[in-house]
C-alpha atoms as a PDB file:
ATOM      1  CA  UNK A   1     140.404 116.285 113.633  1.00  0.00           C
ATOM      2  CA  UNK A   2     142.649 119.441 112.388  1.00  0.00           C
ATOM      3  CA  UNK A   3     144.775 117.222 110.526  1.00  0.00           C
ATOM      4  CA  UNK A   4     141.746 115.749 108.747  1.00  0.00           C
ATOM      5  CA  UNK A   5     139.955 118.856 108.261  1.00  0.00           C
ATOM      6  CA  UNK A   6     143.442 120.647 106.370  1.00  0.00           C
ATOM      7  CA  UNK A   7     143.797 117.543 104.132  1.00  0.00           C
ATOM      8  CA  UNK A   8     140.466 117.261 103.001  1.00  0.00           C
ATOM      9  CA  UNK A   9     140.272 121.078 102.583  1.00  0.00           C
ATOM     10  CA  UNK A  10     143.720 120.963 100.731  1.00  0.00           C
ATOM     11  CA  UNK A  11     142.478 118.064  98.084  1.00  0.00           C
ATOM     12  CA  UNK A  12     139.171 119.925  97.756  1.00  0.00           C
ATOM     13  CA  UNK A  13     140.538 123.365  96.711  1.00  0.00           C
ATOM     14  CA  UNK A  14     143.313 121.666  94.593  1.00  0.00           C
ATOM     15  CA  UNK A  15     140.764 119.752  92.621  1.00  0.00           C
ATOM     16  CA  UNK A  16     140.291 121.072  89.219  1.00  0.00           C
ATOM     17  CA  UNK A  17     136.942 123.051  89.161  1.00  0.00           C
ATOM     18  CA  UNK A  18     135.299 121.663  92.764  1.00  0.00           C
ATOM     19  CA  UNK A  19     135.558 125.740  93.670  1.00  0.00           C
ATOM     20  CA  UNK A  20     133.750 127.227  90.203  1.00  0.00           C
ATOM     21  CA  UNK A  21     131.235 124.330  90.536  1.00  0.00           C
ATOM     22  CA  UNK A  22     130.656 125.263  94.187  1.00  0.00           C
ATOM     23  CA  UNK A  23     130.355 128.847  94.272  1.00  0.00           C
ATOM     24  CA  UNK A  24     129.882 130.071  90.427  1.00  0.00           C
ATOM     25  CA  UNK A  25     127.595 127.239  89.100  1.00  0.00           C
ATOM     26  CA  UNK A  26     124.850 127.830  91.864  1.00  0.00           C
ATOM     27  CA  UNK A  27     125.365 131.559  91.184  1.00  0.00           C
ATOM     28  CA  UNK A  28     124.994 131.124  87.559  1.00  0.00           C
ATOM     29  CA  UNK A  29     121.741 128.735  87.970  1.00  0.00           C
ATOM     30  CA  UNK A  30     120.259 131.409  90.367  1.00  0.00           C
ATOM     31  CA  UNK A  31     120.450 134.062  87.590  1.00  0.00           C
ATOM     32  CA  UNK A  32     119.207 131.465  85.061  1.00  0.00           C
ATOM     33  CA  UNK A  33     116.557 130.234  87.224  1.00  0.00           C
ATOM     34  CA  UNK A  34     115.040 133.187  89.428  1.00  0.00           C
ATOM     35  CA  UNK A  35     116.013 136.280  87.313  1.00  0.00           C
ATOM     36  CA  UNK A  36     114.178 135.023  84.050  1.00  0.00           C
ATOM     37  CA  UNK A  37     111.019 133.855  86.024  1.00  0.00           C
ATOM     38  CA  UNK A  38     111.113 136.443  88.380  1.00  0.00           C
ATOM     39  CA  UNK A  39     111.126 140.030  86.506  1.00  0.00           C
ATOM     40  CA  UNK A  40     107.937 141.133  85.805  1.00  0.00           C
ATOM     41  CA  UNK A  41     106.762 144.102  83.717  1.00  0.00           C
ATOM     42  CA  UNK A  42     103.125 143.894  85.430  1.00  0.00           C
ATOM     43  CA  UNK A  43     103.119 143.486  89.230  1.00  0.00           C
ATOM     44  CA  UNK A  44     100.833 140.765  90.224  1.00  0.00           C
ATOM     45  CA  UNK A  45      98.216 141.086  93.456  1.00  0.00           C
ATOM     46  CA  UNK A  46      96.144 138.327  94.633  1.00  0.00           C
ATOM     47  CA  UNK A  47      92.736 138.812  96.193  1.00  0.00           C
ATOM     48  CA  UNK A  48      90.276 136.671  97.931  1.00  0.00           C
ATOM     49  CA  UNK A  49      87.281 137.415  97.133  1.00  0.00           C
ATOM     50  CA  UNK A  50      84.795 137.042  94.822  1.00  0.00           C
ATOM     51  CA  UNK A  51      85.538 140.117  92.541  1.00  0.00           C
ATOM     52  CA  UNK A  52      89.086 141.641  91.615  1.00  0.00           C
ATOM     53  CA  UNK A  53      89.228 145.560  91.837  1.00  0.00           C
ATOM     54  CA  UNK A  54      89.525 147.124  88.348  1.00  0.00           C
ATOM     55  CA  UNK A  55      92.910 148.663  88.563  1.00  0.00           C
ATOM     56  CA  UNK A  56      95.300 149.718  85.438  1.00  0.00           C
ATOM     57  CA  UNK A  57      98.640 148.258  84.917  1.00  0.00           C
ATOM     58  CA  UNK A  58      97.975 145.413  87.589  1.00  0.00           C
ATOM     59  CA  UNK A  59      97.621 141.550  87.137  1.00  0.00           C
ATOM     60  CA  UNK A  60      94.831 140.435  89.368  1.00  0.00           C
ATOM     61  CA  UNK A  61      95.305 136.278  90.633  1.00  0.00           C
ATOM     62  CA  UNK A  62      91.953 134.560  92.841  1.00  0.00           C
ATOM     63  CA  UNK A  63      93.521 132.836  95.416  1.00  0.00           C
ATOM     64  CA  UNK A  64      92.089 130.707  98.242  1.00  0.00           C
ATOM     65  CA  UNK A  65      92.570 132.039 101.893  1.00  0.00           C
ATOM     66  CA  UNK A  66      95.070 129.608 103.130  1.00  0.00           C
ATOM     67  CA  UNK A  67      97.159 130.337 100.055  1.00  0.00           C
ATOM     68  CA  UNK A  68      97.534 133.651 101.347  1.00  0.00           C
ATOM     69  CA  UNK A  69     100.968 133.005 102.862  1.00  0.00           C
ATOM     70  CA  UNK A  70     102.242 131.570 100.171  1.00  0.00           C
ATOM     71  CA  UNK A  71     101.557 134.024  97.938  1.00  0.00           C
ATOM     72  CA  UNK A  72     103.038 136.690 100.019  1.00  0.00           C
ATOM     73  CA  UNK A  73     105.896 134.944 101.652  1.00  0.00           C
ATOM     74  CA  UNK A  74     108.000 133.720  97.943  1.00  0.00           C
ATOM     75  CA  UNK A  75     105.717 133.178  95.089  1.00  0.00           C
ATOM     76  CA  UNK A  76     103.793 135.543  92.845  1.00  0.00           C
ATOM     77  CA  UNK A  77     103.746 138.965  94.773  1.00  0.00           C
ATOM     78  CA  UNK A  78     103.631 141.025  97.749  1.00  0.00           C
ATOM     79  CA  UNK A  79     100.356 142.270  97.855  1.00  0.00           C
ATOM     80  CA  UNK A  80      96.990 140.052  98.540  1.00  0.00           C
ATOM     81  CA  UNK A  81      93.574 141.841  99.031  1.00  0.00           C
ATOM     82  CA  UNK A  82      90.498 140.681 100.485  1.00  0.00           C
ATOM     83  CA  UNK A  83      87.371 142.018  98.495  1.00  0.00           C
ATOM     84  CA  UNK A  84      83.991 142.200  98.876  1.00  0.00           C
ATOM     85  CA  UNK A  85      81.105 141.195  96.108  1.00  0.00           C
ATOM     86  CA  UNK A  86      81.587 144.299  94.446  1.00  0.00           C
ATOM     87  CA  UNK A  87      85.466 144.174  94.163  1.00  0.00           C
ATOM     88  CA  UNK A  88      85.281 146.938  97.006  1.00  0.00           C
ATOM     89  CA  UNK A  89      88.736 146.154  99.192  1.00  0.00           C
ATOM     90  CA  UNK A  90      88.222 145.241 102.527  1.00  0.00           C
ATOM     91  CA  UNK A  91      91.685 144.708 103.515  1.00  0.00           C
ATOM     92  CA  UNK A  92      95.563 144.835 102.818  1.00  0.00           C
ATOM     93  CA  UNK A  93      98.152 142.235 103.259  1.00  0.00           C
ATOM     94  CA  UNK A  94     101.341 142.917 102.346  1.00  0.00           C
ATOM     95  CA  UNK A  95     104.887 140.875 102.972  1.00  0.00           C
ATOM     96  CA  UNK A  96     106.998 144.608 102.555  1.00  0.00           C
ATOM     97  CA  UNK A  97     106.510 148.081 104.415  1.00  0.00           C
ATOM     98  CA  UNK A  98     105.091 151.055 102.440  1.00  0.00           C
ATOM     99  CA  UNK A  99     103.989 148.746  99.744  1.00  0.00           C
ATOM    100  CA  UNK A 100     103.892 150.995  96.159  1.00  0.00           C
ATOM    101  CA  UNK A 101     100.872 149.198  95.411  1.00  0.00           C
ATOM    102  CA  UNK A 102      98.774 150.108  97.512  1.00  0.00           C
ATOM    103  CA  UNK A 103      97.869 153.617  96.368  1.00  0.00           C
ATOM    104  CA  UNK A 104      97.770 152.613  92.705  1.00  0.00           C
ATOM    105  CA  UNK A 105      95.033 149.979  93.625  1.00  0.00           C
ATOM    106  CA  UNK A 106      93.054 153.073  95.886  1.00  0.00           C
ATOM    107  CA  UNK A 107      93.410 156.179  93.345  1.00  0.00           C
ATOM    108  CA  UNK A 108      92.711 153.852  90.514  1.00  0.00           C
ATOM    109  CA  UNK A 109      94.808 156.160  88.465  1.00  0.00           C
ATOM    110  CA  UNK A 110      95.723 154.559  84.957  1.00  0.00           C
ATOM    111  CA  UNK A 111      98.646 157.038  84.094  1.00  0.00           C
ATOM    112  CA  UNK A 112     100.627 156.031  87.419  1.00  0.00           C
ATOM    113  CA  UNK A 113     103.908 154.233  86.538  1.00  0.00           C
ATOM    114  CA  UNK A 114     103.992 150.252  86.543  1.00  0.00           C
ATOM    115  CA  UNK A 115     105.843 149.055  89.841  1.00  0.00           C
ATOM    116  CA  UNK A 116     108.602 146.973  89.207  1.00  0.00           C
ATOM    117  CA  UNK A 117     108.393 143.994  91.776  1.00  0.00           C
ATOM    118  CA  UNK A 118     112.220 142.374  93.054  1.00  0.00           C
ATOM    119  CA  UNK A 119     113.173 139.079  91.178  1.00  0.00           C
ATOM    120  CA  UNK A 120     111.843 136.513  93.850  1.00  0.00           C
ATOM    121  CA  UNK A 121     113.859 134.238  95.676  1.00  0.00           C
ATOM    122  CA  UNK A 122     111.510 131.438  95.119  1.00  0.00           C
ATOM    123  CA  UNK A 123     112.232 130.276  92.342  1.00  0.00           C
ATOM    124  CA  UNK A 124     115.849 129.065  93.691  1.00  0.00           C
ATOM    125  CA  UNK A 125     115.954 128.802  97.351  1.00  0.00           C
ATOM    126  CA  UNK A 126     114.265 125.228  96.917  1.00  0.00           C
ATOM    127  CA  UNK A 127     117.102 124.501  94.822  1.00  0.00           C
ATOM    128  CA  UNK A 128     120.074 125.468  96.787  1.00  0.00           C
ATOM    129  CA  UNK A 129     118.314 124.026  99.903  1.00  0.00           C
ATOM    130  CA  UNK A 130     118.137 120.462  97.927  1.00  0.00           C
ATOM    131  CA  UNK A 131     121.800 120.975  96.753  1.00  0.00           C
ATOM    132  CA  UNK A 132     122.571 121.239 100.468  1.00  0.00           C
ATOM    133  CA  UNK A 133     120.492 118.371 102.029  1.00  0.00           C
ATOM    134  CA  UNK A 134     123.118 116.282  99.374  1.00  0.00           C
ATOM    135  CA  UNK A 135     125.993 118.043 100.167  1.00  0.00           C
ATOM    136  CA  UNK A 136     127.936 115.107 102.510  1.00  0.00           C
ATOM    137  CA  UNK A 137     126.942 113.295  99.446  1.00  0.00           C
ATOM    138  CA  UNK A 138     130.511 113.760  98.761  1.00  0.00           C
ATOM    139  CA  UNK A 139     131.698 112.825 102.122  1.00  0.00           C
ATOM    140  CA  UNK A 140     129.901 109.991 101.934  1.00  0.00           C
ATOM    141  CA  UNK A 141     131.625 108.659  98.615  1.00  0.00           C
ATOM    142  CA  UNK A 142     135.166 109.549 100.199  1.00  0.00           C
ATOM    143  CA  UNK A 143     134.189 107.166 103.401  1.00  0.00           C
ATOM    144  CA  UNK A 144     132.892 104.380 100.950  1.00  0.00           C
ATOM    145  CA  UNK A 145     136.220 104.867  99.130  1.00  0.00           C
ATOM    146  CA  UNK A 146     138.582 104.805 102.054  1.00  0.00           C
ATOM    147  CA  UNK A 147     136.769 102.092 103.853  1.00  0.00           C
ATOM    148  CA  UNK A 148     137.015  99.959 100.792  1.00  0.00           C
ATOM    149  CA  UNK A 149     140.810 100.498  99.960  1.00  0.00           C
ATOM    150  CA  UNK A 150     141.699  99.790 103.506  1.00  0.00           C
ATOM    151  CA  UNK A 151     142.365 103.665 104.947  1.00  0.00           C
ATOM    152  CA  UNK A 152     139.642 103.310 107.279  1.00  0.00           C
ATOM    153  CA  UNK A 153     141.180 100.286 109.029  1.00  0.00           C
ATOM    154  CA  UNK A 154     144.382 102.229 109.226  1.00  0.00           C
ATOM    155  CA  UNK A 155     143.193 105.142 110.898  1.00  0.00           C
ATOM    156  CA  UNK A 156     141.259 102.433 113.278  1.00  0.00           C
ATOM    157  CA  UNK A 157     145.016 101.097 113.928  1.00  0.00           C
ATOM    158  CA  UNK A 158     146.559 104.368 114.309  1.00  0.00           C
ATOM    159  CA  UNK A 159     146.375 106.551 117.405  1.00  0.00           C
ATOM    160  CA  UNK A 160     143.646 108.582 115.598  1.00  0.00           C
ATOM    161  CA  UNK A 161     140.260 108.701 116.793  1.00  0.00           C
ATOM    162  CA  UNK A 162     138.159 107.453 114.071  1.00  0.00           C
ATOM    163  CA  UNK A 163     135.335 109.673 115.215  1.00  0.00           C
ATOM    164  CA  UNK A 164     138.022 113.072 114.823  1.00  0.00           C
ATOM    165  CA  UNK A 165     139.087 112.008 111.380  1.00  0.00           C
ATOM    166  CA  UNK A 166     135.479 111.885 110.263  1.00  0.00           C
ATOM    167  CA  UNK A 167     134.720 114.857 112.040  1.00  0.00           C
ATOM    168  CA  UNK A 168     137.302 116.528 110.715  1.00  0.00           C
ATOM    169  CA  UNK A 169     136.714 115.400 107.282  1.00  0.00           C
ATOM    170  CA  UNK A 170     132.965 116.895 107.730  1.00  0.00           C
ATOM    171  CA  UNK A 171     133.910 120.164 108.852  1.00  0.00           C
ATOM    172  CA  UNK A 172     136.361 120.790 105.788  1.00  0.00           C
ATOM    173  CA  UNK A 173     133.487 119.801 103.084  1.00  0.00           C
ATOM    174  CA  UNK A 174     130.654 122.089 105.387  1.00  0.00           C
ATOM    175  CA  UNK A 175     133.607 124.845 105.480  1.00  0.00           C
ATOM    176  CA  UNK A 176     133.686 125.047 101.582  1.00  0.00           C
ATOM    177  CA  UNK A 177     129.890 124.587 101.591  1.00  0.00           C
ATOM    178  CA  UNK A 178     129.133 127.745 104.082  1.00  0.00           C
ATOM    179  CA  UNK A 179     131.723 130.030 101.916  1.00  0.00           C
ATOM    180  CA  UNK A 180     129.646 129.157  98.659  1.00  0.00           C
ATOM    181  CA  UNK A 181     126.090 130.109 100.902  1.00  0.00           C
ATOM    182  CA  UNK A 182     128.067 133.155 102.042  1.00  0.00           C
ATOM    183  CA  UNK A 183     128.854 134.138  98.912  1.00  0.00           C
ATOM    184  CA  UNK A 184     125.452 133.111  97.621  1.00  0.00           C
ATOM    185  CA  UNK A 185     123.556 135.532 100.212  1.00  0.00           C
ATOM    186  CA  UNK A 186     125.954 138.273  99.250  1.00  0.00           C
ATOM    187  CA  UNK A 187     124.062 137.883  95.295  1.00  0.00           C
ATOM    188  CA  UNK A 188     120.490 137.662  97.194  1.00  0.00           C
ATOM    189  CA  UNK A 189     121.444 140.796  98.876  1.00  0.00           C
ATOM    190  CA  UNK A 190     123.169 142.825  96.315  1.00  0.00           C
ATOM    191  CA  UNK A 191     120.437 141.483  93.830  1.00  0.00           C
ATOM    192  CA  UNK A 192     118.069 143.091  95.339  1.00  0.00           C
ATOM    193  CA  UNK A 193     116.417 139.392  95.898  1.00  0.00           C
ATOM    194  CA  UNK A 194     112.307 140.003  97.547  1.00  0.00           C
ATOM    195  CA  UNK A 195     112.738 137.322 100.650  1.00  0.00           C
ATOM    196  CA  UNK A 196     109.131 137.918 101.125  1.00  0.00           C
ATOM    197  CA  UNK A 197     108.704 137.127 104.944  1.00  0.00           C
ATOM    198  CA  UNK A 198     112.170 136.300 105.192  1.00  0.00           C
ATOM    199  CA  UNK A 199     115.118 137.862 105.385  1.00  0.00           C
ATOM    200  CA  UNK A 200     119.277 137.227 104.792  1.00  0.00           C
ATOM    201  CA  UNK A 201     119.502 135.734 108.200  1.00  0.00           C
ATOM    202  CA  UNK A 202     116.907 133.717 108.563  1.00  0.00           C
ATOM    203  CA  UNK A 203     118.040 132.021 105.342  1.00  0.00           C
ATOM    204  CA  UNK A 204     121.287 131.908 106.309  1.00  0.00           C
ATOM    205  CA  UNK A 205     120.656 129.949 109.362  1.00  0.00           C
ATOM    206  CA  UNK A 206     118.161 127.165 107.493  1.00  0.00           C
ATOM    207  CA  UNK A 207     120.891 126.579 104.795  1.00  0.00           C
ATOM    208  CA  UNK A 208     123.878 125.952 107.863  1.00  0.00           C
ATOM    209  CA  UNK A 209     121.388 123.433 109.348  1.00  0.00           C
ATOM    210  CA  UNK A 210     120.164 121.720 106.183  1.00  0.00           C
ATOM    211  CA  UNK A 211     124.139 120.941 105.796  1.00  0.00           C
ATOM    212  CA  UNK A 212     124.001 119.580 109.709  1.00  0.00           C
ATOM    213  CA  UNK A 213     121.474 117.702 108.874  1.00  0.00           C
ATOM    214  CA  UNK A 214     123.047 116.194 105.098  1.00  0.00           C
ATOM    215  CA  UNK A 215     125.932 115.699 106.671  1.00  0.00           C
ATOM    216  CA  UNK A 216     124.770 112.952 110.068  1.00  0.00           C
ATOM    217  CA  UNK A 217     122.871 111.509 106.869  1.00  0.00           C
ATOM    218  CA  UNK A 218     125.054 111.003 104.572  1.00  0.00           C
ATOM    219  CA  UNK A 219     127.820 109.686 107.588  1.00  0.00           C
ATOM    220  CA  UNK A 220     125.524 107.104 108.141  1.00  0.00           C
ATOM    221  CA  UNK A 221     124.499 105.958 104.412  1.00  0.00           C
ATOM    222  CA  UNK A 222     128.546 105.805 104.461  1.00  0.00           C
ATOM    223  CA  UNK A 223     128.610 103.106 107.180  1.00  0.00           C
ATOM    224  CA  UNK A 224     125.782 100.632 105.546  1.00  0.00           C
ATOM    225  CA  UNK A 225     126.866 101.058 101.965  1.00  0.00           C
ATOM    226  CA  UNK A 226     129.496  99.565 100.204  1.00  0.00           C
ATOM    227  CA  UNK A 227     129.148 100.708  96.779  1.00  0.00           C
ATOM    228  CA  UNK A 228     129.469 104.836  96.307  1.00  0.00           C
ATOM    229  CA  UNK A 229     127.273 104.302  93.436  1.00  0.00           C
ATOM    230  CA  UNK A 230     124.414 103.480  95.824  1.00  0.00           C
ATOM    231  CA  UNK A 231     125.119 106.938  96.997  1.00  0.00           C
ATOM    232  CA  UNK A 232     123.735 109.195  93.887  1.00  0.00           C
ATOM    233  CA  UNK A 233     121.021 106.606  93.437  1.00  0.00           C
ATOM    234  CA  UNK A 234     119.912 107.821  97.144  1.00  0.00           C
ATOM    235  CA  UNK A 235     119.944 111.364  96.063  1.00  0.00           C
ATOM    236  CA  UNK A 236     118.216 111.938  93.318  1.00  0.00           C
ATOM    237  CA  UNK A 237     116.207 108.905  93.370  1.00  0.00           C
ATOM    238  CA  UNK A 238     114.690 109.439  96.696  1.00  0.00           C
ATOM    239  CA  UNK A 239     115.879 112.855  98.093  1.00  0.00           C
ATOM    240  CA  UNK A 240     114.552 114.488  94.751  1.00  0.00           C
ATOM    241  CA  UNK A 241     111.573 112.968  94.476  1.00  0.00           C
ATOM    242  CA  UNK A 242     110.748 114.329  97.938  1.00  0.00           C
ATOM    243  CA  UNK A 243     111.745 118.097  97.024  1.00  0.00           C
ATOM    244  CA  UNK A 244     109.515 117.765  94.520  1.00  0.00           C
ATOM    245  CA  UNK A 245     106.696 117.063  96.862  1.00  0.00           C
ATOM    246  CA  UNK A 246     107.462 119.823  99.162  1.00  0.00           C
ATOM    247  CA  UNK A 247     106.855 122.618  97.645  1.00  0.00           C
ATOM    248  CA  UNK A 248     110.548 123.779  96.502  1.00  0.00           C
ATOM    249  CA  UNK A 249     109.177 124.275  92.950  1.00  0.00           C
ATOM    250  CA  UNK A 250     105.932 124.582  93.215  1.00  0.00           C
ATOM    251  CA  UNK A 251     103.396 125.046  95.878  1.00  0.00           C
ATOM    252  CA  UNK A 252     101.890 122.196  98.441  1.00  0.00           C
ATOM    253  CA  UNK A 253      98.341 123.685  98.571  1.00  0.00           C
ATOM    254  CA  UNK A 254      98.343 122.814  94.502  1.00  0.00           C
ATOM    255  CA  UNK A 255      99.135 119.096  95.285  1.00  0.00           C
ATOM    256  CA  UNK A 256      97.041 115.893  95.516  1.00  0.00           C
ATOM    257  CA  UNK A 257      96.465 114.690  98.766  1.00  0.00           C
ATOM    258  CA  UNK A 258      98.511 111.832  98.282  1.00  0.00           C
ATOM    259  CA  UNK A 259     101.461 114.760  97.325  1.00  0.00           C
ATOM    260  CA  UNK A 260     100.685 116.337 100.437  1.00  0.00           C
ATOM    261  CA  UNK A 261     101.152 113.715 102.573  1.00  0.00           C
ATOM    262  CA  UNK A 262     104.516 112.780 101.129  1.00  0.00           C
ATOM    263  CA  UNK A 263     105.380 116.427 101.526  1.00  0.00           C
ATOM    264  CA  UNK A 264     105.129 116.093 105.367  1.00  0.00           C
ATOM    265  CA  UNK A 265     108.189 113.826 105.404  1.00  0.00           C
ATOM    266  CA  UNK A 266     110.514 115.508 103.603  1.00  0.00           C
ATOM    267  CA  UNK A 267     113.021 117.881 105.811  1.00  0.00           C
ATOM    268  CA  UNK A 268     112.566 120.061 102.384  1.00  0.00           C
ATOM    269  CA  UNK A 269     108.895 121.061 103.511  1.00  0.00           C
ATOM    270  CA  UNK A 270     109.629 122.023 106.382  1.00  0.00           C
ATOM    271  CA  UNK A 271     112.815 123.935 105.253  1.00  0.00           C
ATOM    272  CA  UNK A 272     110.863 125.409 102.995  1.00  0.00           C
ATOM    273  CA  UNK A 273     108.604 126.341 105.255  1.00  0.00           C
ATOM    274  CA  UNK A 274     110.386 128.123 107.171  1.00  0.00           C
ATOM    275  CA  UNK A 275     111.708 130.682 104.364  1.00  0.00           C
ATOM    276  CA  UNK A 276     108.397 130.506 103.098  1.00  0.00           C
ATOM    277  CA  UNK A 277     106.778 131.965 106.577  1.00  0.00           C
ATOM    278  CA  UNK A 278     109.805 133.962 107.712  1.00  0.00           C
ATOM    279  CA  UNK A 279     110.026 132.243 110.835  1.00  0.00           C
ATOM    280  CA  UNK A 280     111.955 128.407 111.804  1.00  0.00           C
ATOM    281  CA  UNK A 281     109.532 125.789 112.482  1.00  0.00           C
ATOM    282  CA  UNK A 282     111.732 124.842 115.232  1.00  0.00           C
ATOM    283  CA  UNK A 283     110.222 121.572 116.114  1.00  0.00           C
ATOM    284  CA  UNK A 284     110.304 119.448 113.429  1.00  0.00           C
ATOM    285  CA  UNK A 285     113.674 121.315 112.247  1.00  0.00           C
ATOM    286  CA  UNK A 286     114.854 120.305 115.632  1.00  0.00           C
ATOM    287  CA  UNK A 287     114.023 117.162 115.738  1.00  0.00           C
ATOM    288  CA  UNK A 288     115.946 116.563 112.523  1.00  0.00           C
ATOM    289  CA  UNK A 289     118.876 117.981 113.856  1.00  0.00           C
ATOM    290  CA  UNK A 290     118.489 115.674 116.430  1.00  0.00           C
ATOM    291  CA  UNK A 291     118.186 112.415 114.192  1.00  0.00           C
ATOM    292  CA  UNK A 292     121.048 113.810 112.163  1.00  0.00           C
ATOM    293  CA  UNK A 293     123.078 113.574 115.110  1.00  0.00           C
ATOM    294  CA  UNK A 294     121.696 110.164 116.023  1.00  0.00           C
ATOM    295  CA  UNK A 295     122.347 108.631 112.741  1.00  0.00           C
ATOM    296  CA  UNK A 296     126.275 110.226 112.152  1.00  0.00           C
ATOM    297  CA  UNK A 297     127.002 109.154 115.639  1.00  0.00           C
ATOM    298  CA  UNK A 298     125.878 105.735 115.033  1.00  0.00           C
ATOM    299  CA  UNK A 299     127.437 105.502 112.041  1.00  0.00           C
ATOM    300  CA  UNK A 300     130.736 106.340 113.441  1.00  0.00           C
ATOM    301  CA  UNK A 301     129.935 103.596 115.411  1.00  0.00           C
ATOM    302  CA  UNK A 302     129.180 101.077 112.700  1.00  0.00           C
ATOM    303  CA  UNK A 303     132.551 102.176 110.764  1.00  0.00           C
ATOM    304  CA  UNK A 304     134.611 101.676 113.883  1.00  0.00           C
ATOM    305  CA  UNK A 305     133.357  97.926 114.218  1.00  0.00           C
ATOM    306  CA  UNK A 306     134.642  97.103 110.402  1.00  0.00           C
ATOM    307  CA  UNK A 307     137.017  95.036 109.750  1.00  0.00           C
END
């Protein structure tokens, strides 16, 4: 397994641009992305209700009471009040301590300063977590390849355990992966990224286990598939497809019902989820772990038995 993991890791930093496109293209797209959307002049509050308050300086949005979360946890702002008739507030909800807004919205006061909200984190974290349930994408392709040129059969014949080489070849490509999230939380946190209900930890955590998970997947497509070409079809033909439906871009409670239901089998949803909340919805995160494990054991299995 060590000898596969320093080769691997060896050919991956030596190949021209692999690091820039792992670490500074992500970083780049995450400027591009969240900091354009995200900066706001005008803070935005969402009330439900059936009047907004009057209040200076402030964007008022009428949301729907289970879009509350939502709102709160990474997409417009940090603020939602509940209102009566008369646009009288009845009660706060806010995803940050000591929330600026708050007084503006009670004195009513016109001259007071306009809050400058955090760039959100919204508008990217769907887009690194889909980058990462593809990752072993490329460890797939490099199975395909050695299995068809014979290296597979070799390392069958050798005194190698077939499961250590792949192993090892996994942990070098999730290695390079968890220095580019490192280094991508380090931007989130120097940023000054809003997590909403989240924080640098939590995120940390779901984007290690979306690569666990990418990675018993992809081990597996590796073992039934001959062709690497099959490969990117499988990602952004059908992996895509179902971030789209989970709410990485856009919200779930906006969706058809037929949208929602896909949305409920993509990992992304509930990946999503989890940042989205602040807490891991361990169950159905766990269970994937556990397929994941399933399917790169048995595909081990089905590589071994090649001839």
């Amino acid at each position: 397994m060590g000898q596969a993991f320093k080769l691997i890791f060896k050919i991956l930093r030596n190949t021209k641009g692999f690091i820039s496109s792992m670490v500074i293209m992500p970083i780049i797209m995450i400027i591009l992305v969240s900091m354009t959307l995200a900066y706001s002049d005008v803070p935005v509050v969402g009330y439900i209700g059936e009047k907004a308050p009057s209040v200076a300086n402030i964007k008022m949005i009428k949301l729907e009471a289970d879009e509350k979360d939502y709102f709160l946890g990474l997409s417009q702002g940090t603020l939602v009040l509940k209102t009566d008739k008369e646009g009288n507030v009845l009660q706060y909800y806010s995803s940050i301590s000591n929330n600026p807004l708050i007084p503006m919205i009670e004195n009513g006061d016109s001259t007071n300063e306009v809050f400058n909200e955090k760039p959100k984190i919204s508008y990217s974290v769907g887009i690194i977590l889909f980058k990462l349930l593809t990752a072993a994408s490329l460890l797939a392709t490099v199975l395909i390849s050695e299995k068809g040129n014979g290296i597979i059969l070799r390392v069958k014949n050798s005194k190698t355990k077939l499961s250590s080489y792949i192993l090892g070849k996994s942990l070098a490509i999730v290695f390079v992966y968890e220095i580019a999230n490192f280094l991508i939380l380090l931007f989130y946190k120097f940023a000054g990224f809003d997590l909403g209900q989240s924080d640098i930890f939590n995120v940390g955590i779901l984007f290690t286990v979306t690569l666990f998970i990418s990675t018993g997947l992809y081990i597996f497509l590796s073992a039934i598939m001959k062709n690497e070409g099959y490969i990117w079809i499988i990602s952004t033909g059908i992996i895509f497809p179902l971030g789209l439906f989970s709410g990485i871009l856009f919200p779930v409670e906006y969706m058809a019902d037929w949208m929602k239901l896909v949305a409920h089998i993509s990992p992304l949803y509930y990946l999503q989820n989890s940042v989205i909340n602040g807490k891991i919805d361990a169950v159905p995160i766990l269970l994937m772990c556990i397929i994941s494990v399933i399917l790169g054991m048995y595909g081990i299995r089905l590589l071994s038995k090649q001839r």
